[in-house]
Protein backbone atom coordinates (compact mmCIF):
# COMPACT_ATOMS: atom_id res chain seq x y z
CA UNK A 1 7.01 6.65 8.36
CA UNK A 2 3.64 8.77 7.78
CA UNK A 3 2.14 9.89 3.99
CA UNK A 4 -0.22 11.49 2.89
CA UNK A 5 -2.54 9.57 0.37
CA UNK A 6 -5.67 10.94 -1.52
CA UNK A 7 -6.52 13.38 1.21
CA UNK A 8 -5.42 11.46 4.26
CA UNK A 9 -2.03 11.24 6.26
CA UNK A 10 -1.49 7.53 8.01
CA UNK A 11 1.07 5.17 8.72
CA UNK A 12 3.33 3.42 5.75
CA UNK A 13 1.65 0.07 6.45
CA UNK A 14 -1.69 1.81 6.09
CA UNK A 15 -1.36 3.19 2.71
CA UNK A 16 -2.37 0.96 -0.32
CA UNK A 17 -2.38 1.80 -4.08
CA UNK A 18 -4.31 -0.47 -6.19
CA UNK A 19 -2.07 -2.82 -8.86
CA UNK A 20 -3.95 -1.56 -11.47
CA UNK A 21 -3.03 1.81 -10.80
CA UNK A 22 -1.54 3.40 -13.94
CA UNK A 23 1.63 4.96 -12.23
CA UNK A 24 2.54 1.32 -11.48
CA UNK A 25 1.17 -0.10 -14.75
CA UNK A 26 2.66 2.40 -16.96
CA UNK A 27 5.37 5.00 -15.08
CA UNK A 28 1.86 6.98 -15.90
CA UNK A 29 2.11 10.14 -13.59
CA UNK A 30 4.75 12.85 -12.68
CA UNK A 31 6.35 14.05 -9.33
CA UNK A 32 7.96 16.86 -7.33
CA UNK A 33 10.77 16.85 -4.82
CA UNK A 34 11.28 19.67 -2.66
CA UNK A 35 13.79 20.53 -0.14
CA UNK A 36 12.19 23.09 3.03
CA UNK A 37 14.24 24.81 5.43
CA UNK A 38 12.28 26.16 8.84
CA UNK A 39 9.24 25.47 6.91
CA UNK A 40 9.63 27.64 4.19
CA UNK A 41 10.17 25.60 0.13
CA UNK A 42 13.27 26.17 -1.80
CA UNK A 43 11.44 27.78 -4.80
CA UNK A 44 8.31 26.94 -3.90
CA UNK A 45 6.55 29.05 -7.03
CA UNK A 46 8.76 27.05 -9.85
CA UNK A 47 7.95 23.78 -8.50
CA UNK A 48 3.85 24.27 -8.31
CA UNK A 49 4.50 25.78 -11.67
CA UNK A 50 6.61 22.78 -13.32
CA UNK A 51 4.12 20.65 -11.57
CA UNK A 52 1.40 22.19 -13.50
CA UNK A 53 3.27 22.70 -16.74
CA UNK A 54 3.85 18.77 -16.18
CA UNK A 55 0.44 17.70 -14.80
CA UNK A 56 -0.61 19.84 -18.40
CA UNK A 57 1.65 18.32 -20.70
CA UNK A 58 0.91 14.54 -19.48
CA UNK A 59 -2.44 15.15 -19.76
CA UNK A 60 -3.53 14.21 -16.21
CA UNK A 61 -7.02 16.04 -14.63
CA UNK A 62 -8.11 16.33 -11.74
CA UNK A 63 -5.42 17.50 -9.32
CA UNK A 64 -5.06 21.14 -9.03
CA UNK A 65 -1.01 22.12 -8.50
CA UNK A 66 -1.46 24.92 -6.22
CA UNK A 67 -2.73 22.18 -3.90
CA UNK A 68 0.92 20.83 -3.39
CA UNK A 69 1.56 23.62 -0.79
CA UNK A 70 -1.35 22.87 1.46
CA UNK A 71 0.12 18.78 1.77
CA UNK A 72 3.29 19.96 2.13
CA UNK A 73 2.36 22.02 5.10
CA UNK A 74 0.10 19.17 6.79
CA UNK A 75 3.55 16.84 5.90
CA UNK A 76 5.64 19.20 8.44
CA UNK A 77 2.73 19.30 10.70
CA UNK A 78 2.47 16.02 11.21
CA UNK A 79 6.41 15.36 11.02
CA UNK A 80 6.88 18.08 13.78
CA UNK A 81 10.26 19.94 11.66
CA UNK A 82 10.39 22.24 9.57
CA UNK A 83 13.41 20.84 7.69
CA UNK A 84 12.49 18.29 5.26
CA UNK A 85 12.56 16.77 1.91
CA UNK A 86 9.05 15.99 0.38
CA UNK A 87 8.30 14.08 -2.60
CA UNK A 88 5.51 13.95 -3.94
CA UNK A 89 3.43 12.08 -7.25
CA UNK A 90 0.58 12.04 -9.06
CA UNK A 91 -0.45 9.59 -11.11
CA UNK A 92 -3.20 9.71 -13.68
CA UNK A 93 -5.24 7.06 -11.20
CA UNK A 94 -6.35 3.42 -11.23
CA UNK A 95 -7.92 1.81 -14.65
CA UNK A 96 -9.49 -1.55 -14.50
CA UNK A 97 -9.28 -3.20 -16.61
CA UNK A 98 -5.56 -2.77 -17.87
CA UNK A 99 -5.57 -0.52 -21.33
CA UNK A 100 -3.35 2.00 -22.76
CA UNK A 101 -5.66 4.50 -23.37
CA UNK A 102 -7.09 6.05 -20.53
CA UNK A 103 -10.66 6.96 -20.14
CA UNK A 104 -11.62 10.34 -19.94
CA UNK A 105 -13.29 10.75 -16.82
CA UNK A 106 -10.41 9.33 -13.82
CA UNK A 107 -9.80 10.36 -10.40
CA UNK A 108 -5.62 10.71 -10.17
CA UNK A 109 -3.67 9.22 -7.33
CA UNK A 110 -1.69 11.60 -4.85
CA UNK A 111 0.52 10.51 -2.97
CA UNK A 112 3.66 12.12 -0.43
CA UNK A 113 6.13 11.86 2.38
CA UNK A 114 8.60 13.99 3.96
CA UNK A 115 11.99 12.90 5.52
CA UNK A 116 13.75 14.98 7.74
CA UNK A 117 16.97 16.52 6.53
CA UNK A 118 19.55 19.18 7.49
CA UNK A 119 19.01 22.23 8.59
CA UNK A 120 20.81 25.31 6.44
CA UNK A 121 23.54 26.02 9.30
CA UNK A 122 24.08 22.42 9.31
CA UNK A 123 25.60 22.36 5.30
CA UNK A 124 29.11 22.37 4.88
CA UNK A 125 31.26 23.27 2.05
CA UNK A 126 30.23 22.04 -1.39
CA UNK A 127 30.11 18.19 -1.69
CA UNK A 128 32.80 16.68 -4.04
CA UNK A 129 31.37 13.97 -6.60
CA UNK A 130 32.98 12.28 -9.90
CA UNK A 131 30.42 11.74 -12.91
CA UNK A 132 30.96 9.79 -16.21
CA UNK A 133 29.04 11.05 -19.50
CA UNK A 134 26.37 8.53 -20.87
CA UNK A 135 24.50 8.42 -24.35
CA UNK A 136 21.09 10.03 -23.94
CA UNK A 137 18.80 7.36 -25.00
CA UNK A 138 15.85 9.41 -22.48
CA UNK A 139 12.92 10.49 -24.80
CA UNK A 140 12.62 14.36 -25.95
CA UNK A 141 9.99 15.19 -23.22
CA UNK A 142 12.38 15.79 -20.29
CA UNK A 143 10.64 19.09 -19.79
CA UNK A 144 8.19 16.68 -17.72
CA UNK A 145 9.26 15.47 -14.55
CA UNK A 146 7.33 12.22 -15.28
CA UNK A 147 7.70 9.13 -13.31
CA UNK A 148 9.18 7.23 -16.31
CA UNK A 149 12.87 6.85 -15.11
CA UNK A 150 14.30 3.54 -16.55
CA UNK A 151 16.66 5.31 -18.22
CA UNK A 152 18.02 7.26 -15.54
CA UNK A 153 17.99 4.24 -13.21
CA UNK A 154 20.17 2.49 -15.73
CA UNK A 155 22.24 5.36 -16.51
CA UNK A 156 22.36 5.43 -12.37
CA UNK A 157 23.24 2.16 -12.21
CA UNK A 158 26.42 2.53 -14.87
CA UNK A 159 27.78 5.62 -13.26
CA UNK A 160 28.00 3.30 -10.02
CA UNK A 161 29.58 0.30 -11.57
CA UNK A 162 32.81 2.99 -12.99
CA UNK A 163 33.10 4.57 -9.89
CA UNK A 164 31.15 7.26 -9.93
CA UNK A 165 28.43 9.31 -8.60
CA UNK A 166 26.23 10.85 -10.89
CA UNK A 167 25.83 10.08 -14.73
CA UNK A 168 25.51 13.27 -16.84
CA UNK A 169 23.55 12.77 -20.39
CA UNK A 170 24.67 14.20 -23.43
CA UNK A 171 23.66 13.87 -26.74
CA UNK A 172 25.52 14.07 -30.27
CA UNK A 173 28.49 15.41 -28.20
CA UNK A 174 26.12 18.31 -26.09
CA UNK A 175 25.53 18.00 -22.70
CA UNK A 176 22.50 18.12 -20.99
CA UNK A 177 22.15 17.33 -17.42
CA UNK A 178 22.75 14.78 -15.03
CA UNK A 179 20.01 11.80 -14.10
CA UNK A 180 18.93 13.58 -10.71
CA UNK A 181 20.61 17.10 -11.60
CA UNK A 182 21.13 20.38 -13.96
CA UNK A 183 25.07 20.90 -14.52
CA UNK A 184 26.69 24.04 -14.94
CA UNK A 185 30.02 24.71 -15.77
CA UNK A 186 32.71 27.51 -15.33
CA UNK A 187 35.81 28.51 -17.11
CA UNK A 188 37.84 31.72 -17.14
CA UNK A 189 34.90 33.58 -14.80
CA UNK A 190 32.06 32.74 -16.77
CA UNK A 191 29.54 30.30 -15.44
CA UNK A 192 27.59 28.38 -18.34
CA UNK A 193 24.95 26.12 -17.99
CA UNK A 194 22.87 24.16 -20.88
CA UNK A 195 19.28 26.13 -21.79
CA UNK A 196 15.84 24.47 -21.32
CA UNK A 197 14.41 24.77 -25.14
CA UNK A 198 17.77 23.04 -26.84
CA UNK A 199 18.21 19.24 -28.00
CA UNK A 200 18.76 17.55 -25.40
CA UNK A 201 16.29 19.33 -23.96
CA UNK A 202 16.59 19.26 -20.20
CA UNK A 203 14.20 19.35 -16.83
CA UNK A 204 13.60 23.58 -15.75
CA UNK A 205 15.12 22.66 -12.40
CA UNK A 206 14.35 24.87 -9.47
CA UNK A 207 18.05 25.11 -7.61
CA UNK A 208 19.03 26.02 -11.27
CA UNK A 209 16.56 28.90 -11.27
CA UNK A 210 18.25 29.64 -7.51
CA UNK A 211 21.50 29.59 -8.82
CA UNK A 212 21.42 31.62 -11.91
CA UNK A 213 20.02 34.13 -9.83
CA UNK A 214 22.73 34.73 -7.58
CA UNK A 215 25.36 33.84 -9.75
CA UNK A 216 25.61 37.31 -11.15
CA UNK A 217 26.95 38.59 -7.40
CA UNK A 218 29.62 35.43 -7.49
CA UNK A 219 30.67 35.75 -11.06
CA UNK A 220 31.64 38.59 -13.66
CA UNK A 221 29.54 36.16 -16.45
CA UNK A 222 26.43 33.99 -16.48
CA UNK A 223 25.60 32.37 -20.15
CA UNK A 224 22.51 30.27 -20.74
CA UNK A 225 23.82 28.06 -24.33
CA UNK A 226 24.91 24.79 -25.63
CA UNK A 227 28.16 23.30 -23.36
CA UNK A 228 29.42 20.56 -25.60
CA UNK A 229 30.90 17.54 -23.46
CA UNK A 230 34.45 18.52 -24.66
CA UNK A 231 34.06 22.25 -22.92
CA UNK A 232 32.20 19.82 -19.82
CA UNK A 233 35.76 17.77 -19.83
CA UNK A 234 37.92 20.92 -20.52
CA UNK A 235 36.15 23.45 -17.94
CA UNK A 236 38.00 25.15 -14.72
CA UNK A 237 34.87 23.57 -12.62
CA UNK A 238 32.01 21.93 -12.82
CA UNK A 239 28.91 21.68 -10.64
CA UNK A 240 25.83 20.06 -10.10
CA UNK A 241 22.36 21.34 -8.85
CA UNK A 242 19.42 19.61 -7.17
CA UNK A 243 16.73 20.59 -4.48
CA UNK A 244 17.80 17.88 -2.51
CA UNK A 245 21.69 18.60 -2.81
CA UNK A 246 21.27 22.01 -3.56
CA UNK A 247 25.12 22.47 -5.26
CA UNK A 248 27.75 19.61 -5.36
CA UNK A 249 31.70 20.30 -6.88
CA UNK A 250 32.48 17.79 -9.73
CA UNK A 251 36.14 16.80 -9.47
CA UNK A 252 35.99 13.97 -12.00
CA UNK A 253 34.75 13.37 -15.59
CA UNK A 254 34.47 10.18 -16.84
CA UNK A 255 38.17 9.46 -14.99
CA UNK A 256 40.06 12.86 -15.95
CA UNK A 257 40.34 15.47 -13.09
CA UNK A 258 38.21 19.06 -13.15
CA UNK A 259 40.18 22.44 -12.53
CA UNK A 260 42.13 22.85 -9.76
CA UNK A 261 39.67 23.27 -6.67
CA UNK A 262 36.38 24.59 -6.65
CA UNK A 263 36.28 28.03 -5.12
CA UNK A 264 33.62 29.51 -8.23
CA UNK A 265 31.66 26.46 -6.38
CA UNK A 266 31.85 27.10 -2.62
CA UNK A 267 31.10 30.81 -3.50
CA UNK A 268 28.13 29.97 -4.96
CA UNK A 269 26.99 27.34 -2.29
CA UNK A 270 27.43 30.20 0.20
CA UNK A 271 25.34 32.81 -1.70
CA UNK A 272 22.57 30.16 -1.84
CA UNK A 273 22.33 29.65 1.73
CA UNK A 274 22.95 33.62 2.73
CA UNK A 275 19.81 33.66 -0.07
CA UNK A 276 17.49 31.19 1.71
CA UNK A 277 18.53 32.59 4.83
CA UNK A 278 16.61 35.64 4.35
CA UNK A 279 13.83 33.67 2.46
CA UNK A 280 13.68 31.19 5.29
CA UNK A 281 14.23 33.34 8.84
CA UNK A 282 17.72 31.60 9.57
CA UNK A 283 20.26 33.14 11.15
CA UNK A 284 23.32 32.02 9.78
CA UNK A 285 26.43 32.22 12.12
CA UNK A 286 30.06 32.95 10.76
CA UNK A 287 32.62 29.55 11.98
């Protein structure tokens, strides 16, 4: 595999970060994941946006968020595709010696990769997954999509031991969203999904931007509000967003079965990919 590190793309076994870099020292940095299709990023605009609204909030200099798109492009250069996932991070750089508080003047680490993934005519119908609900024990800044993910890892790690796929957070009996997603639910043609500026406070995810703006051509209701995890357990479907999955069908709560299918779901799924179609230059072909 081929990154890109501080300016330069090489081989895997080239690229070296130093141990006393503070994204390994401290989870000190934040990241971006973004899913392309024939080149073109799924929301491209909210992600350089939450990167900067993150690289502002954790305090990190030096690494100017509009400069995302031009390693991104050099990425699918390189790769030769123009359908890809690329990550990438920044961290707030390399601090010797060791100390919590960083000095002011540091040159951040960037670092990213791409790995090929499907095309859009190459997604089927939405994926099915089963989630449990776990005790948000995160801290209140998941507006920041910061590097810092014991929490989710462990969460991660639970959901796999019961069975399931994703975990979904919730907090004094309100949901929030998943460890690698935004959830949304729907009941009685009304498609809900938890807001950004609410406790738990939750990540402004980019395929939830994508699908609230199609949802109004799918469904006769869209509400941003609280969805308590009763309403989650209790609701005709459920669904999960992510730039890498784009929209998966939950069938299963913590063991108790969703609804009865998921058409609200595969609707939406197929408005998303007739809307990065156009965005993207795909034909789609009818089966």
């Amino acid at each position: 595999m081929r990154v890109w590190l501080n300016g330069e793309i090489m081989e895997e076994a080239e690229a070296h970060v130093s141990p006393f870099d503070r994204g390994f020292l401290y989870g000190d940095g934040v990241y971006e994941g973004i899913r392309f299709f024939n080149r073109v990023g799924v929301g491209m605009d909210l992600h350089v946006e939450r990167l900067r609204k993150s690289l502002d909030a954790a305090k990190i200099t030096g690494f100017d968020a509009d400069d995302l798109r031009g390693i991104c492009e050099a990425l699918l250069d390189d790769a030769g595709t123009g359908d890809a996932m690329i990550f990438a991070q920044i961290t707030r750089g390399v601090q010797i010696p060791r100390y919590h508080l960083p000095p002011k003047e540091i040159t951040p680490t960037v670092f990213a990769y791409a790995t090929a993934a499907p095309g859009l005519e190459e997604l089927g119908p939405p994926v099915e997954r089963s989630c449990i609900t776990v005790e948000d024990q995160r801290w209140k800044r998941c507006d920041i999509k910061c590097i810092s993910l014991m929490a989710n890892v462990l969460a991660i790690i639970e959901a796999d031991l019961q069975g399931a796929d994703e975990p979904i957070f919730q907090r004094q009996g309100m949901i929030g969203e998943g460890a690698m997603t935004n959830v949304f639910i729907a009941t009685e043609g009304t498609l809900v999904t938890p807001p950004l500026d609410h406790d738990p406070s939750i990540l402004h995810g980019t395929t939830r931007e994508l699908v609230l703006q199609v949802a109004p051509e799918v469904v006769a209701n869209v509400e941003v509000c609280p969805v308590t995890a009763d309403e989650l357990r209790g609701a005709d479907e459920v669904m999960i967003t992510s730039s890498r999955r784009l929209l998966d069908s939950v069938v299963r709560v913590d063991g108790q079965v969703i609804g009865d299918g998921n058409p609200v779901a595969t609707r939406l799924l197929a408005k998303m990919k007739e809307h990065l179609a156009a965005t993207s230059g795909i034909a789609l072909h009818s089966p």
